[in-house]
PDB file of N, CA and C in Angstrom:
ATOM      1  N   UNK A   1      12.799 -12.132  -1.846  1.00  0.00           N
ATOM      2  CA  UNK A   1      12.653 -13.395  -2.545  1.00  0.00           C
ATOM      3  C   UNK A   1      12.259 -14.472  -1.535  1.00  0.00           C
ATOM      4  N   UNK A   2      11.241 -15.363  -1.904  1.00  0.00           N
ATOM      5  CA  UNK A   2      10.879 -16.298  -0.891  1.00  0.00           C
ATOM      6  C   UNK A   2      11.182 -17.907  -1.349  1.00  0.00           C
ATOM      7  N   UNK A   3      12.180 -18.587  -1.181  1.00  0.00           N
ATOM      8  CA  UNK A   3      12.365 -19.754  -1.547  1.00  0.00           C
ATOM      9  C   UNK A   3      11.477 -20.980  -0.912  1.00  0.00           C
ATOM     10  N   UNK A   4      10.370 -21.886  -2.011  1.00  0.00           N
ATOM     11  CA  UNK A   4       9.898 -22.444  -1.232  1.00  0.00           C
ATOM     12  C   UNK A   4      10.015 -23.432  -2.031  1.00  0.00           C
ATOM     13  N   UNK A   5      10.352 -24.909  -1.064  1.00  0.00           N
ATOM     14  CA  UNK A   5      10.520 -25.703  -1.945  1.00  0.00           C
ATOM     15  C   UNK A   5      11.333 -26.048  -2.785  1.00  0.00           C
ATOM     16  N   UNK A   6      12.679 -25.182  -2.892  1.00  0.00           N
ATOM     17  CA  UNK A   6      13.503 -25.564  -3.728  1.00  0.00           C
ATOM     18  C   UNK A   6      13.287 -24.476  -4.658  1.00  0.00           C
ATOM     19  N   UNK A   7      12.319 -23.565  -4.693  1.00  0.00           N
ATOM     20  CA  UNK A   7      11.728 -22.587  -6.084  1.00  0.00           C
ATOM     21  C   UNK A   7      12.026 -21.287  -5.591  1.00  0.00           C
ATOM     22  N   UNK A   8      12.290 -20.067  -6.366  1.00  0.00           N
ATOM     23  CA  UNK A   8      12.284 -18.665  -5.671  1.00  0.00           C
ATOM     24  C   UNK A   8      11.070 -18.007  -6.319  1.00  0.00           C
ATOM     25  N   UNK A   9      10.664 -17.409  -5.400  1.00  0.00           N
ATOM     26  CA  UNK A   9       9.251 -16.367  -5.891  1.00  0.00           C
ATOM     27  C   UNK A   9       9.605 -14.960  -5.192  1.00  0.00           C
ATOM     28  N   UNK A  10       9.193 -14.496  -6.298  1.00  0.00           N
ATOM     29  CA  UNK A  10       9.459 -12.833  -6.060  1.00  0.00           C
ATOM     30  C   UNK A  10       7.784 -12.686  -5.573  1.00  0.00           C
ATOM     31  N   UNK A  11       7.810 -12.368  -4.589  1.00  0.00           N
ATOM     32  CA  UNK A  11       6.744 -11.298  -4.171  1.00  0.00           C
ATOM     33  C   UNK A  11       6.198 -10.773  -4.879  1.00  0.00           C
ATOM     34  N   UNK A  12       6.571  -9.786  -5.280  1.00  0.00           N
ATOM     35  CA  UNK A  12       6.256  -8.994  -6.329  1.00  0.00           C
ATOM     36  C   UNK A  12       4.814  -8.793  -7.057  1.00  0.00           C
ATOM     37  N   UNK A  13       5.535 -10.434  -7.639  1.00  0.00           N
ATOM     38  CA  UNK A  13       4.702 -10.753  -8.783  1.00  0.00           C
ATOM     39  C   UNK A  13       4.077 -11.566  -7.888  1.00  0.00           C
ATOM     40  N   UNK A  14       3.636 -12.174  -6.693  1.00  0.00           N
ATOM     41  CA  UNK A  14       2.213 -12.443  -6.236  1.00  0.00           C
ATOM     42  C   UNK A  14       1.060 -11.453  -5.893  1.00  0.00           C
ATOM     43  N   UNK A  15       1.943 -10.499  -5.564  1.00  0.00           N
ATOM     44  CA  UNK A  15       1.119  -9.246  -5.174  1.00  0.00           C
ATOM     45  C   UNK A  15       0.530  -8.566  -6.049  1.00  0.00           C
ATOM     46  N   UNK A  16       1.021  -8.488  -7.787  1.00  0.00           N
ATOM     47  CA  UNK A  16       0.327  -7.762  -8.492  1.00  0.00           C
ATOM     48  C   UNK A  16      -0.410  -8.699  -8.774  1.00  0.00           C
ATOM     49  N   UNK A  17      -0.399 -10.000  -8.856  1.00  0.00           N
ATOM     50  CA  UNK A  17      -1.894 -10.824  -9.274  1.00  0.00           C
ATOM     51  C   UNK A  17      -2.996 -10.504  -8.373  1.00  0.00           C
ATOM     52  N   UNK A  18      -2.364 -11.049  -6.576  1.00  0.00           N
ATOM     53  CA  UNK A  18      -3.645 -10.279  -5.685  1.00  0.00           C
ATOM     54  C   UNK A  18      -4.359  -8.777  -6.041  1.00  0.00           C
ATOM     55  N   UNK A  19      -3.488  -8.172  -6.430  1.00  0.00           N
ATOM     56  CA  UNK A  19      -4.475  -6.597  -6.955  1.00  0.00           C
ATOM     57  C   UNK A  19      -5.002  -6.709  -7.712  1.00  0.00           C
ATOM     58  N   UNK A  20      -5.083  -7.589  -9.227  1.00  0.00           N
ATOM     59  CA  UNK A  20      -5.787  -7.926 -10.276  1.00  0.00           C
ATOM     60  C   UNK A  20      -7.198  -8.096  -9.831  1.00  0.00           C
ATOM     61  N   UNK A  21      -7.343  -8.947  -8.846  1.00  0.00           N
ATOM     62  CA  UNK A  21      -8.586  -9.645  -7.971  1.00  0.00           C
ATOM     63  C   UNK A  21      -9.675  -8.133  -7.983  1.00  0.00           C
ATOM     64  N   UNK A  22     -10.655  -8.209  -8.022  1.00  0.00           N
ATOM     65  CA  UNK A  22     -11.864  -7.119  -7.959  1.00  0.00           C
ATOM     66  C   UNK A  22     -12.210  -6.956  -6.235  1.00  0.00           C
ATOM     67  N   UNK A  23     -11.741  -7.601  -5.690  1.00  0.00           N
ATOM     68  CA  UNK A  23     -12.319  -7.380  -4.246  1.00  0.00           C
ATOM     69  C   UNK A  23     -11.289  -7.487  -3.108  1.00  0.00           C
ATOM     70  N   UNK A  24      -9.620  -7.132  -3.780  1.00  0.00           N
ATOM     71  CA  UNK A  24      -8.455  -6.989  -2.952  1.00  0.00           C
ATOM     72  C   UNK A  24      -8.452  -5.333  -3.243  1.00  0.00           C
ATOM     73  N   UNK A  25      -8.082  -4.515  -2.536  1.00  0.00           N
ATOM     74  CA  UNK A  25      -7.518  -3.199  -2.134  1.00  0.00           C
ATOM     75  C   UNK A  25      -5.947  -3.160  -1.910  1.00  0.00           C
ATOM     76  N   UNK A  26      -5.278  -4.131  -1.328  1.00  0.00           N
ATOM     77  CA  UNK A  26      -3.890  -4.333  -0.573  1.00  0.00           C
ATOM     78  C   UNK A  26      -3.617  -5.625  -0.255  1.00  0.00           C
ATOM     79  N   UNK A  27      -2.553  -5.709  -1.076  1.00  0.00           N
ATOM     80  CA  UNK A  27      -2.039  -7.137  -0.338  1.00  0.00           C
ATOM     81  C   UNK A  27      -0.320  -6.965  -0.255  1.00  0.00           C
ATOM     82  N   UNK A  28       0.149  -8.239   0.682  1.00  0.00           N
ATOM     83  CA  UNK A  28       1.711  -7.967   1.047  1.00  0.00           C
ATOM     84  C   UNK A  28       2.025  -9.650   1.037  1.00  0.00           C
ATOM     85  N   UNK A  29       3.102  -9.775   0.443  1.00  0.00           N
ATOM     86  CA  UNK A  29       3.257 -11.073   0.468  1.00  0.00           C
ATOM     87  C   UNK A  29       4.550 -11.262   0.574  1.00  0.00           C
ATOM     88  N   UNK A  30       4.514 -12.524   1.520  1.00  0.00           N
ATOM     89  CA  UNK A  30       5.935 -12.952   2.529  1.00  0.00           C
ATOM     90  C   UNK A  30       6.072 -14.356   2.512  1.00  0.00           C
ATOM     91  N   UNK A  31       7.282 -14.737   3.127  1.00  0.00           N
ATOM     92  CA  UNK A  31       7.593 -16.111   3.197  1.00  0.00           C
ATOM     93  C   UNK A  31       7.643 -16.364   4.738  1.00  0.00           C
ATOM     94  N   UNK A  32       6.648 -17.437   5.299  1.00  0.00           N
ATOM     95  CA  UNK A  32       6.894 -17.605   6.209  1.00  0.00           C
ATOM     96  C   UNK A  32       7.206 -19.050   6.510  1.00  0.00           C
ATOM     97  N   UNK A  33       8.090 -19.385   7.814  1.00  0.00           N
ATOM     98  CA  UNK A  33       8.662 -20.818   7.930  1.00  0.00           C
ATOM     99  C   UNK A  33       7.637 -21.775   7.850  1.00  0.00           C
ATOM    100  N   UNK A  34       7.752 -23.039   7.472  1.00  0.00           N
ATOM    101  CA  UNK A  34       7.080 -23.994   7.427  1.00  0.00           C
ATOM    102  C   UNK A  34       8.050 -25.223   7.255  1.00  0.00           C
ATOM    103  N   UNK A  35       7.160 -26.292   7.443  1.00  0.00           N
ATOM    104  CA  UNK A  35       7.713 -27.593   8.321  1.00  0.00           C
ATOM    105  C   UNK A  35       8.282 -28.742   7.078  1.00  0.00           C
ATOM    106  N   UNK A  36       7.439 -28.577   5.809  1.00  0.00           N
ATOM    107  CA  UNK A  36       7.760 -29.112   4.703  1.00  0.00           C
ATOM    108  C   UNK A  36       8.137 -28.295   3.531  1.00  0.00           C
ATOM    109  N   UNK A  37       7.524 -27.323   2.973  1.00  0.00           N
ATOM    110  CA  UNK A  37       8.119 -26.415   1.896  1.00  0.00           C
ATOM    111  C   UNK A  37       9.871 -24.820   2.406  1.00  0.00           C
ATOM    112  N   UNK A  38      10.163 -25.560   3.728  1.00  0.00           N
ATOM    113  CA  UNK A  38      11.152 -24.588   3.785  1.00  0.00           C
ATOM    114  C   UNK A  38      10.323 -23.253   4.501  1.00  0.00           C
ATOM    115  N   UNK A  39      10.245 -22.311   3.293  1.00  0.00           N
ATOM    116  CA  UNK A  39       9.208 -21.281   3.589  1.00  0.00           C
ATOM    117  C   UNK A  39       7.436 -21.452   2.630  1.00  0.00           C
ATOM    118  N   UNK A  40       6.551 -20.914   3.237  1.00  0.00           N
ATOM    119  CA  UNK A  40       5.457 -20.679   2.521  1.00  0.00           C
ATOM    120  C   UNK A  40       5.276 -19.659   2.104  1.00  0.00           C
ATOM    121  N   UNK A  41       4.939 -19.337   0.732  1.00  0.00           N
ATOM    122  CA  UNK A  41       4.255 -18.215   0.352  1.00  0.00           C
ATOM    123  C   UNK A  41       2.889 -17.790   0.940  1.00  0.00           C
ATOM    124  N   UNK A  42       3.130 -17.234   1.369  1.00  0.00           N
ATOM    125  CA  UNK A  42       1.667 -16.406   2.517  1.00  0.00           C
ATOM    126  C   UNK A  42       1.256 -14.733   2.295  1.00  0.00           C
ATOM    127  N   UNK A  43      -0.205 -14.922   1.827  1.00  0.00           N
ATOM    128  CA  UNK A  43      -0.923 -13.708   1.497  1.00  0.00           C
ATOM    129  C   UNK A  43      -0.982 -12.447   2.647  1.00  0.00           C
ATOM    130  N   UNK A  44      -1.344 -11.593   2.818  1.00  0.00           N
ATOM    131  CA  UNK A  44      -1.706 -10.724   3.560  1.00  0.00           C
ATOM    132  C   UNK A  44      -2.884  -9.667   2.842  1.00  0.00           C
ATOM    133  N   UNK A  45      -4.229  -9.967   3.385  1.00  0.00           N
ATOM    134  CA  UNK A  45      -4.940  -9.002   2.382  1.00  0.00           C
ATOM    135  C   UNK A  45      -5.318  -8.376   2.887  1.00  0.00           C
ATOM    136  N   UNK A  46      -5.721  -7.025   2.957  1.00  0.00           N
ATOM    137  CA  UNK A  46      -7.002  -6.429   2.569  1.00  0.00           C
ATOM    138  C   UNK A  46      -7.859  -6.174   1.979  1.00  0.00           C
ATOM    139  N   UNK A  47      -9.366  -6.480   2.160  1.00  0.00           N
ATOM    140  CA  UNK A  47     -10.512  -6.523   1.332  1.00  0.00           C
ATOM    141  C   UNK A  47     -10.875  -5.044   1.318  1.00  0.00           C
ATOM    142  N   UNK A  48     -11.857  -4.731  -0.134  1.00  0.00           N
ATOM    143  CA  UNK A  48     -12.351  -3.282  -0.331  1.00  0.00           C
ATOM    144  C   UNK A  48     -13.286  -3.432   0.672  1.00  0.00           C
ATOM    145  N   UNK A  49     -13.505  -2.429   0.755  1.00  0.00           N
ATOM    146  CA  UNK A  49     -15.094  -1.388   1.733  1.00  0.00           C
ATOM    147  C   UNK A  49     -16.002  -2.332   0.783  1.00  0.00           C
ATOM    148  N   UNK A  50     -17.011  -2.883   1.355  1.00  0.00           N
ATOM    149  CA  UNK A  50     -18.092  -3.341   0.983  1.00  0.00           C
ATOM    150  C   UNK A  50     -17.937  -4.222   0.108  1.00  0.00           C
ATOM    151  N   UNK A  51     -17.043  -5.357   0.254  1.00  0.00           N
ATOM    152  CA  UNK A  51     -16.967  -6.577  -0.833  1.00  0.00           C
ATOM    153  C   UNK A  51     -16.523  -7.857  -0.137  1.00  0.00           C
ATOM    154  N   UNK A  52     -16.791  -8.798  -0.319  1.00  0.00           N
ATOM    155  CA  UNK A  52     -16.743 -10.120  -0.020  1.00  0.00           C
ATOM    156  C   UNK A  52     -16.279 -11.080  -0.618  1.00  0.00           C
ATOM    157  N   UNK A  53     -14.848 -11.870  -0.282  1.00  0.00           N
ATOM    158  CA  UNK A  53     -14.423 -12.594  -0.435  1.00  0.00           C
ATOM    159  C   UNK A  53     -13.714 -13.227   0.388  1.00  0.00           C
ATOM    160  N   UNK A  54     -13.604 -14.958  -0.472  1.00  0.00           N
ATOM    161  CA  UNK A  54     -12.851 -15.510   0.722  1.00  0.00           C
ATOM    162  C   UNK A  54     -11.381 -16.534   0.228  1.00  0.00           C
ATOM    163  N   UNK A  55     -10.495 -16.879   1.274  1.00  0.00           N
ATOM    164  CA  UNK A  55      -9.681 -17.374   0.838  1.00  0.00           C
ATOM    165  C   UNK A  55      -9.819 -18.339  -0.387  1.00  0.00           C
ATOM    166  N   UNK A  56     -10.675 -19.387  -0.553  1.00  0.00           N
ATOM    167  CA  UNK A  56     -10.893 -19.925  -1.665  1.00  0.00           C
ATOM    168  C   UNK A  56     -10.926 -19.218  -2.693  1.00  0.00           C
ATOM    169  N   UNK A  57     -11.734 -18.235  -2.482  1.00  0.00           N
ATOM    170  CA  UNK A  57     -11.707 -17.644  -3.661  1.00  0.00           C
ATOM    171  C   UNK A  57     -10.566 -16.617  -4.091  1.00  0.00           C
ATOM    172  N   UNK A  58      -9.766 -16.703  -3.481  1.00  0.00           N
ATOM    173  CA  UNK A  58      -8.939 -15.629  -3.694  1.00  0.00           C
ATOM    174  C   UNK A  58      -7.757 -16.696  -4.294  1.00  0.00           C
ATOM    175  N   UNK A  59      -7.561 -17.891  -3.774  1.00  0.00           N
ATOM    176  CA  UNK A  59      -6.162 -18.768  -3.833  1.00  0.00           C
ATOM    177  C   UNK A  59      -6.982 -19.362  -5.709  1.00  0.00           C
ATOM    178  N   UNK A  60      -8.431 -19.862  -6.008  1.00  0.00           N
ATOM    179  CA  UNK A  60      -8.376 -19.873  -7.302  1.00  0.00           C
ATOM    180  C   UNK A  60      -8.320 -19.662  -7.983  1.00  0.00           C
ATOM    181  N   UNK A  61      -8.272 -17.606  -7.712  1.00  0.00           N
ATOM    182  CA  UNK A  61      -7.977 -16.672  -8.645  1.00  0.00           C
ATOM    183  C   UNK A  61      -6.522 -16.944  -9.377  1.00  0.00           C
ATOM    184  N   UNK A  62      -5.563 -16.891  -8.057  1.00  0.00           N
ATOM    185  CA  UNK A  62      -4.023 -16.765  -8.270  1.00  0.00           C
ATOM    186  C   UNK A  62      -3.896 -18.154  -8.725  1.00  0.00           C
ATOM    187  N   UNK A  63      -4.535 -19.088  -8.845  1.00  0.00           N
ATOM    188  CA  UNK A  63      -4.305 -20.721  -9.557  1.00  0.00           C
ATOM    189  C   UNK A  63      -4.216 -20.297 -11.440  1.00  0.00           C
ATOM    190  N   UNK A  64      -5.632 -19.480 -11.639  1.00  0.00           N
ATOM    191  CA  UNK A  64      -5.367 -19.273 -13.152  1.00  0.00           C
ATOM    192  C   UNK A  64      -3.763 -18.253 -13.767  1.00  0.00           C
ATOM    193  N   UNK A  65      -3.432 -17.615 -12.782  1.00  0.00           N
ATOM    194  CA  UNK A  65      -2.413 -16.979 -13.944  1.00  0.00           C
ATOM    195  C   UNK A  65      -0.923 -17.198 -12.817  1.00  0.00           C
ATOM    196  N   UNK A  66      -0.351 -17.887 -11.959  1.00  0.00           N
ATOM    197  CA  UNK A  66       0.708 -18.355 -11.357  1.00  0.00           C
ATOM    198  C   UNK A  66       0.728 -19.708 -11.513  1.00  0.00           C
ATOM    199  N   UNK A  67       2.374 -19.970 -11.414  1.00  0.00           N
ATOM    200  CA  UNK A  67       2.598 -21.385 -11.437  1.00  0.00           C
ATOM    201  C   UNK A  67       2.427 -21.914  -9.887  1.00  0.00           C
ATOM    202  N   UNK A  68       2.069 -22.537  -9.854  1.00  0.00           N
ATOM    203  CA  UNK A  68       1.527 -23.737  -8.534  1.00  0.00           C
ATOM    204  C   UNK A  68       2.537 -23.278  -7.891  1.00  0.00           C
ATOM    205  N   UNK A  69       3.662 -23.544  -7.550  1.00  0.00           N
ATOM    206  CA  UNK A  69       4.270 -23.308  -6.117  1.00  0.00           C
ATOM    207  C   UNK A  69       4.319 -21.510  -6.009  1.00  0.00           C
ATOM    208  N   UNK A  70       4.039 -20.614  -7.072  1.00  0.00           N
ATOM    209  CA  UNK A  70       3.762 -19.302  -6.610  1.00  0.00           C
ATOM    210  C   UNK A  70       2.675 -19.195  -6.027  1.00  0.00           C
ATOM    211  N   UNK A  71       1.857 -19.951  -5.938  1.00  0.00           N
ATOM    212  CA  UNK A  71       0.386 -19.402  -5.393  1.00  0.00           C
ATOM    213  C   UNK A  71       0.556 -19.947  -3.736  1.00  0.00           C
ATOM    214  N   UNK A  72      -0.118 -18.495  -3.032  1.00  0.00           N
ATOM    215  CA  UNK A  72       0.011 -18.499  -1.703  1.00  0.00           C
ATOM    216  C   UNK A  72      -0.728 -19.602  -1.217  1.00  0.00           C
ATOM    217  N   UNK A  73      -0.204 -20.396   0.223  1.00  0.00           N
ATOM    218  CA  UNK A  73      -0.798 -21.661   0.634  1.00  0.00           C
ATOM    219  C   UNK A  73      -1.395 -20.636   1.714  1.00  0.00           C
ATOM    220  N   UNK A  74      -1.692 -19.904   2.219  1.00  0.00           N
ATOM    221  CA  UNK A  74      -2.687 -19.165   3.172  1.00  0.00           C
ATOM    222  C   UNK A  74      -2.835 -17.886   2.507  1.00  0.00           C
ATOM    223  N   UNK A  75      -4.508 -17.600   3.309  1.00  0.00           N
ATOM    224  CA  UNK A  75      -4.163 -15.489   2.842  1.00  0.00           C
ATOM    225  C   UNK A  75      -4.742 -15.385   4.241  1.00  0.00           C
ATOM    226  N   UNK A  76      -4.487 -14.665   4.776  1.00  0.00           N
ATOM    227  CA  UNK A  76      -4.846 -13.677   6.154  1.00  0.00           C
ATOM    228  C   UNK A  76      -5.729 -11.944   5.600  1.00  0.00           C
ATOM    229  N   UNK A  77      -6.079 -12.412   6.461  1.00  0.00           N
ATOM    230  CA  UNK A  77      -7.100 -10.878   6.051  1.00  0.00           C
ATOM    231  C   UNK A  77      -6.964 -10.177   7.438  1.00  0.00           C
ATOM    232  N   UNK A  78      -6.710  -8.856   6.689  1.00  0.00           N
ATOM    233  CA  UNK A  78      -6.207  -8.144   7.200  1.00  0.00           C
ATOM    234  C   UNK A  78      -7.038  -6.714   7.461  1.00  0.00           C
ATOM    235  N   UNK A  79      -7.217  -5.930   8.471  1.00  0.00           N
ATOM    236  CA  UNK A  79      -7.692  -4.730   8.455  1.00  0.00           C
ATOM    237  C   UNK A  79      -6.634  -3.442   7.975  1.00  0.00           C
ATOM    238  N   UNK A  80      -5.459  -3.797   8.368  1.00  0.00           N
ATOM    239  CA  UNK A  80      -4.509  -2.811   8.095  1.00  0.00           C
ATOM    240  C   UNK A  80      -3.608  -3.234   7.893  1.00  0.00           C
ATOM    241  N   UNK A  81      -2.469  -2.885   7.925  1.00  0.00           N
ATOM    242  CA  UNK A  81      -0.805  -3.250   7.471  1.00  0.00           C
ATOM    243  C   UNK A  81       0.092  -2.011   8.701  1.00  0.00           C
ATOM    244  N   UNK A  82       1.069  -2.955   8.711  1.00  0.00           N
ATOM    245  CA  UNK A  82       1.851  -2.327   9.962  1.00  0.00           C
ATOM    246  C   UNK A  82       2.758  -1.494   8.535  1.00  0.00           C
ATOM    247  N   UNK A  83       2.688  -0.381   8.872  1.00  0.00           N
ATOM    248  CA  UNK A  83       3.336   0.826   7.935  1.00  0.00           C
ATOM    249  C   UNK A  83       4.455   1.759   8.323  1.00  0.00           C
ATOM    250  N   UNK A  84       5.388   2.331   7.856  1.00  0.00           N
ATOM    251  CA  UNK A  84       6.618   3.162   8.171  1.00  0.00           C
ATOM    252  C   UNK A  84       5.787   4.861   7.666  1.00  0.00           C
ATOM    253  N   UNK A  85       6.582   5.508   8.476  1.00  0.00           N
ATOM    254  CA  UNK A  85       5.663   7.168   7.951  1.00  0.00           C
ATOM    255  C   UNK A  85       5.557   7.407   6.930  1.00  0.00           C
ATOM    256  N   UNK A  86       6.068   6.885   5.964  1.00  0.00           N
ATOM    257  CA  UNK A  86       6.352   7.484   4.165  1.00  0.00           C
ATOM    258  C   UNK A  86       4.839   6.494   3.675  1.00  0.00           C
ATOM    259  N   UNK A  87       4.244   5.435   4.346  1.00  0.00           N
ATOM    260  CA  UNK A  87       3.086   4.608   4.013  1.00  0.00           C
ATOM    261  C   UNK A  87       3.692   2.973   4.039  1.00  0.00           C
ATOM    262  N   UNK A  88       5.138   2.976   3.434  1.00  0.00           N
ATOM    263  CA  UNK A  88       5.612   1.281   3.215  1.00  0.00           C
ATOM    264  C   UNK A  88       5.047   0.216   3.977  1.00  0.00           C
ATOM    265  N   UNK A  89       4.523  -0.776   3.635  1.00  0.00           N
ATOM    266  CA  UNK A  89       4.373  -1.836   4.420  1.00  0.00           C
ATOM    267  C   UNK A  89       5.773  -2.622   4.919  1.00  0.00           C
ATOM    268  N   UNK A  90       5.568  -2.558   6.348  1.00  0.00           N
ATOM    269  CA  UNK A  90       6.401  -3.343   7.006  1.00  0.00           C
ATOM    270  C   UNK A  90       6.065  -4.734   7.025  1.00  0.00           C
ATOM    271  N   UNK A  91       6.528  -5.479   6.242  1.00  0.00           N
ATOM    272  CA  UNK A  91       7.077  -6.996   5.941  1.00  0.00           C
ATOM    273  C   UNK A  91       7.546  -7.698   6.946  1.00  0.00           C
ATOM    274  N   UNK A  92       8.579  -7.207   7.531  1.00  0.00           N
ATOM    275  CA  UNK A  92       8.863  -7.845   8.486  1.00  0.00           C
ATOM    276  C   UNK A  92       8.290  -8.087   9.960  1.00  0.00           C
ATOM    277  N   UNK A  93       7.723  -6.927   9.839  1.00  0.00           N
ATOM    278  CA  UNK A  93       6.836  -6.997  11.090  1.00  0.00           C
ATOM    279  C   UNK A  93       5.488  -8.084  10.814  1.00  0.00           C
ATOM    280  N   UNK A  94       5.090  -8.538   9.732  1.00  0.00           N
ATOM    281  CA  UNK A  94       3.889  -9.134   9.460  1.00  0.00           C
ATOM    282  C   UNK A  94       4.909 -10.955   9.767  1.00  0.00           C
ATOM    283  N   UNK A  95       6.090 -10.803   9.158  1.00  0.00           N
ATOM    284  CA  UNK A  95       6.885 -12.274   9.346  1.00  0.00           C
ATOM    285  C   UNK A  95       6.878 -12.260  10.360  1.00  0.00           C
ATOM    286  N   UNK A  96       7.182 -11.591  11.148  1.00  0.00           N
ATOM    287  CA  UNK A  96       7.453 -11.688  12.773  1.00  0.00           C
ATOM    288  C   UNK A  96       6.320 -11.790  13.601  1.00  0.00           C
ATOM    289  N   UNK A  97       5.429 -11.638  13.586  1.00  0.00           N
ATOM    290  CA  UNK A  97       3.751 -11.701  14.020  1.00  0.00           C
ATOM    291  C   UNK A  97       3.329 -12.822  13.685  1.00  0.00           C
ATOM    292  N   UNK A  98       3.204 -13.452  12.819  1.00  0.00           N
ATOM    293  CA  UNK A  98       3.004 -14.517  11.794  1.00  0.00           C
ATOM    294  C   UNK A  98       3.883 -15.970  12.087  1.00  0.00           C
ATOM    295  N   UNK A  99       4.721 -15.523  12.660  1.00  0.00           N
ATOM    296  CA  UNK A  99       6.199 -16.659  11.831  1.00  0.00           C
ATOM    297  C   UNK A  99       5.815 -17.980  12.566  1.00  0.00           C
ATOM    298  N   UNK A 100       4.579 -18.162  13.059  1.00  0.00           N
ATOM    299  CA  UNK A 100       4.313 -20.112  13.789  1.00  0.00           C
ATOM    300  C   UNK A 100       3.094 -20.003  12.730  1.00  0.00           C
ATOM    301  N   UNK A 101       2.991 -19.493  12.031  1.00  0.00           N
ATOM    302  CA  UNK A 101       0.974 -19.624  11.445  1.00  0.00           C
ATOM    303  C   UNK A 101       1.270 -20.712  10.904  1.00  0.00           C
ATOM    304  N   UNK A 102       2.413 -21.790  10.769  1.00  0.00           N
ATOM    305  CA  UNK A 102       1.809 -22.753   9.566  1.00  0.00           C
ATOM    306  C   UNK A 102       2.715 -23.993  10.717  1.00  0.00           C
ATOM    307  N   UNK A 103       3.463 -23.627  11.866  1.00  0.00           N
ATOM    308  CA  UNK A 103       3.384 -24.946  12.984  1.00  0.00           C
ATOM    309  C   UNK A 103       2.644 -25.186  14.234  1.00  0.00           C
ATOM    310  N   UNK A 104       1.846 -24.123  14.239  1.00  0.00           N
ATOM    311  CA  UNK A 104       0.227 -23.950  14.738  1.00  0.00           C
ATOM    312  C   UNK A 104      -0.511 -25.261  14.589  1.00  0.00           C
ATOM    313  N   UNK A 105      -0.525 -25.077  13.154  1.00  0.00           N
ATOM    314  CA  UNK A 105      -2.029 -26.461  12.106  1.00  0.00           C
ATOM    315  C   UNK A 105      -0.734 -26.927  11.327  1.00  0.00           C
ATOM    316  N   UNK A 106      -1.281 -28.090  10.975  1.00  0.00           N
ATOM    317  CA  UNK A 106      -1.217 -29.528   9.859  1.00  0.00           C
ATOM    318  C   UNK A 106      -1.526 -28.754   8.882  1.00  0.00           C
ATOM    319  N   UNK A 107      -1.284 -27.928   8.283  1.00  0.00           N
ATOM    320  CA  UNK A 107      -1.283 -27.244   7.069  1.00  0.00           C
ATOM    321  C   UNK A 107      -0.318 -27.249   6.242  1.00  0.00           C
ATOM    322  N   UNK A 108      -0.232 -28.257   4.690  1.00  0.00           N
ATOM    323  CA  UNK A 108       0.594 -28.290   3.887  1.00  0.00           C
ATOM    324  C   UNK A 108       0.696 -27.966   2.566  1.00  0.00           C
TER     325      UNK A 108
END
């Protein structure tokens, strides 16, 4: 669960909207610290073999069917996902890699 803002968002359900998208393959979605919302909801994608998209277009997708503070304030694109032998995406390892991306930049 990622509390941002005062709000809880299940993962979950950001991630099955990112798969809805025609030109996501994989996505993982986490809360990472930030300076005004507590935590941010933050994408992790992977794009299909031979398709093109970009964060804009991916954050106006998730605008039509999430409520505003569910929709991720970054997506990172990703070539792979740090994985456990059974396939799981490791989450935490992406928070932990990640965890300054939003006191880096003025990003709110």
């Amino acid at each position: 669960m990622i509390k941002t803002g005062g709000e809880n968002v299940a993962s979950i359900e950001v991630e099955r909207t990112l798969l809805g998208h025609d030109s996501v393959q994989d996505a993982a979605v986490v809360g990472l610290p930030h300076p005004y919302w507590g935590e941010a909801v933050t994408a992790f994608v992977i794009v299909k073999p031979n398709e093109s998209v970009n964060e804009e277009e991916i954050i106006s997708y998730c605008k039509e069917s999430l409520a505003g503070f569910k929709v991720p304030k970054k997506i990172v694109f990703m070539e792979d996902f740090p994985r456990t032998g059974t396939g799981k995406i490791q989450k935490h390892l992406l928070r932990k890699e990640h965890t300054e991306l939003y006191t880096k930049q003025e990003s709110i």
